[in-house]
Protein backbone atom coordinates (compact mmCIF):
# COMPACT_ATOMS: atom_id res chain seq x y z
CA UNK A 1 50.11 98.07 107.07
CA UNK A 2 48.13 96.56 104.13
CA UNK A 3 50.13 95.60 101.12
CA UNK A 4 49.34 97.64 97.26
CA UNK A 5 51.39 97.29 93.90
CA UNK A 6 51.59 98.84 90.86
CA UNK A 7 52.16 97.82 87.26
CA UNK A 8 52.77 100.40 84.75
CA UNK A 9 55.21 100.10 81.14
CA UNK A 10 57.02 103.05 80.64
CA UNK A 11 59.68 102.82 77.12
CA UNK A 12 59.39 99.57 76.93
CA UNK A 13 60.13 98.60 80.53
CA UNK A 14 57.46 96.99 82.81
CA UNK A 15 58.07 98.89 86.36
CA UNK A 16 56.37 96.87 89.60
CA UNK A 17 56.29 99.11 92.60
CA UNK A 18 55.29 97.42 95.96
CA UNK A 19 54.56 99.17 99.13
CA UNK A 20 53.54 97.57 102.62
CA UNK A 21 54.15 93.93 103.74
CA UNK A 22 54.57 90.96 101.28
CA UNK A 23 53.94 88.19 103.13
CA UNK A 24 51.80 84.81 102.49
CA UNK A 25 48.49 86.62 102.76
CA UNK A 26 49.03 89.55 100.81
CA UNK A 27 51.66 87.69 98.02
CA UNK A 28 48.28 85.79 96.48
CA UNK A 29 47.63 89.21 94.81
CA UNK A 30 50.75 90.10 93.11
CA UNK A 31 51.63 86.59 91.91
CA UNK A 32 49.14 86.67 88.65
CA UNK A 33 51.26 90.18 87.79
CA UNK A 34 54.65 88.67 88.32
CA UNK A 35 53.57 86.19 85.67
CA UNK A 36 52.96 88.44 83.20
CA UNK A 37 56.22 90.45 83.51
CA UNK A 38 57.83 88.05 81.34
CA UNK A 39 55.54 87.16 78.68
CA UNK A 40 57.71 88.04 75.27
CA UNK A 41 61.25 87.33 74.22
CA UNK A 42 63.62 89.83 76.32
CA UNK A 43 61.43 91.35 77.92
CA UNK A 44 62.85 94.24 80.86
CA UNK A 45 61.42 94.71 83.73
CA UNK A 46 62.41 96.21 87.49
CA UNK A 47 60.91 95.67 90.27
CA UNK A 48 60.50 98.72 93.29
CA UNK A 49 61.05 97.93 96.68
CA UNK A 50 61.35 101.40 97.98
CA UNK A 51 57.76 100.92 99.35
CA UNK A 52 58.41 97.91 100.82
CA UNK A 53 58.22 97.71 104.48
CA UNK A 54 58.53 93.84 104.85
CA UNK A 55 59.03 90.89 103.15
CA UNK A 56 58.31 86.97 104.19
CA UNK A 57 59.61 83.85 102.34
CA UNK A 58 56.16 84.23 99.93
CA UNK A 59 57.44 87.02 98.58
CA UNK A 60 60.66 85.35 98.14
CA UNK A 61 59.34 82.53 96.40
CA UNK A 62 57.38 84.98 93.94
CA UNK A 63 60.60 87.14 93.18
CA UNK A 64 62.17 83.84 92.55
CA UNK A 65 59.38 82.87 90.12
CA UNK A 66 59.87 86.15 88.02
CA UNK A 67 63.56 85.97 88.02
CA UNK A 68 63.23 82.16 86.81
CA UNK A 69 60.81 83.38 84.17
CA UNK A 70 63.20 86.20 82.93
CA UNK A 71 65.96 84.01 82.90
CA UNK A 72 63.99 81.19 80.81
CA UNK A 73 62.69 83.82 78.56
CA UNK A 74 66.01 85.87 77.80
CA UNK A 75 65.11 88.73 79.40
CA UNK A 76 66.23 91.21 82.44
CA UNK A 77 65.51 91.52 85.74
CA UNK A 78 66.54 94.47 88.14
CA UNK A 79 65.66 94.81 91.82
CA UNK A 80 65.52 98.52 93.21
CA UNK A 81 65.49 100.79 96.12
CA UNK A 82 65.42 97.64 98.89
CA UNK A 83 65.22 99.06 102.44
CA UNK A 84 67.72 97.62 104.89
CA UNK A 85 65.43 95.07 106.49
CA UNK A 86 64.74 93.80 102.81
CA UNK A 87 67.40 93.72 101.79
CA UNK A 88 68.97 92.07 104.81
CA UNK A 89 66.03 89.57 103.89
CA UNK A 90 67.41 89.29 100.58
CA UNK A 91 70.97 88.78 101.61
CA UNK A 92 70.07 86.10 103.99
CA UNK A 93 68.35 84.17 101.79
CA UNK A 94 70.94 84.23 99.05
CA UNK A 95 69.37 86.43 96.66
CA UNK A 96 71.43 88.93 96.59
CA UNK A 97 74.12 86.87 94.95
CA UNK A 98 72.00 85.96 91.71
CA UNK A 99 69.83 88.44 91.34
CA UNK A 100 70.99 92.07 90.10
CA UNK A 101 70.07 94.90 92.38
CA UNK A 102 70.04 98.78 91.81
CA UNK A 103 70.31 101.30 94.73
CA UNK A 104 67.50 103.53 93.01
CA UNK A 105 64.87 103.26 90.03
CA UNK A 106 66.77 105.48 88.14
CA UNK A 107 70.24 103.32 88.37
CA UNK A 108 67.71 100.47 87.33
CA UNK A 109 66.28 102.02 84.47
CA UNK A 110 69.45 103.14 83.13
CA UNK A 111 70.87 99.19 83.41
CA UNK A 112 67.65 98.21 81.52
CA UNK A 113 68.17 100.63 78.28
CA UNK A 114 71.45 99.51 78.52
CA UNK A 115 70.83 95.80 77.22
């Protein structure tokens, strides 16, 4: 399964939806997007994982790098819609604990317009 994203800004909030496998040879073309999902002061953004089918410690690293950059920048960061096997991924790794999650897109963007 090849990996595809998409970037779109609706209200105010930057939405990334990913579908396929994120691993190390797909992750090269999503990390110049996760970059620019926290360019201004408080910016909000979510990130989809409904599509996601797999996830490898790339990814990882690049979900780190956004939630660093949200973090650094004052602004929000909600994960959404992670399948079981990513988000067993996710609660191996530790992410789970300081990252904050959403079951769906909609719980996410209602957390979002909250702050």
């Amino acid at each position: 399964m090849n990996f595809d994203y998409t970037l779109q800004t609706v209200d105010g909030l930057k939405q990334l939806h990913l579908s396929g496998r994120l691993d190390s040879a797909t992750s090269m073309a999503l990390e110049k997007t996760i970059n620019t999902l926290f360019e201004s002061k408080q910016d909000r953004a979510l990130i989809d994982f409904s599509g996601l089918s797999y996830i490898s410690s790339a990814g990882l690293r690049l979900i780190l790098v956004a939630a660093k950059r949200a973090r650094q920048c004052g602004g929000r960061l909600i994960l959404c819609g992670l399948a079981p096997t990513v988000r067993e991924v996710f609660e191996i790794s530790g992410f789970l604990k300081i990252m904050e999650t959403a079951d769906s897109q909609e719980a996410a963007v209602a957390l979002l317009q909250t702050a």
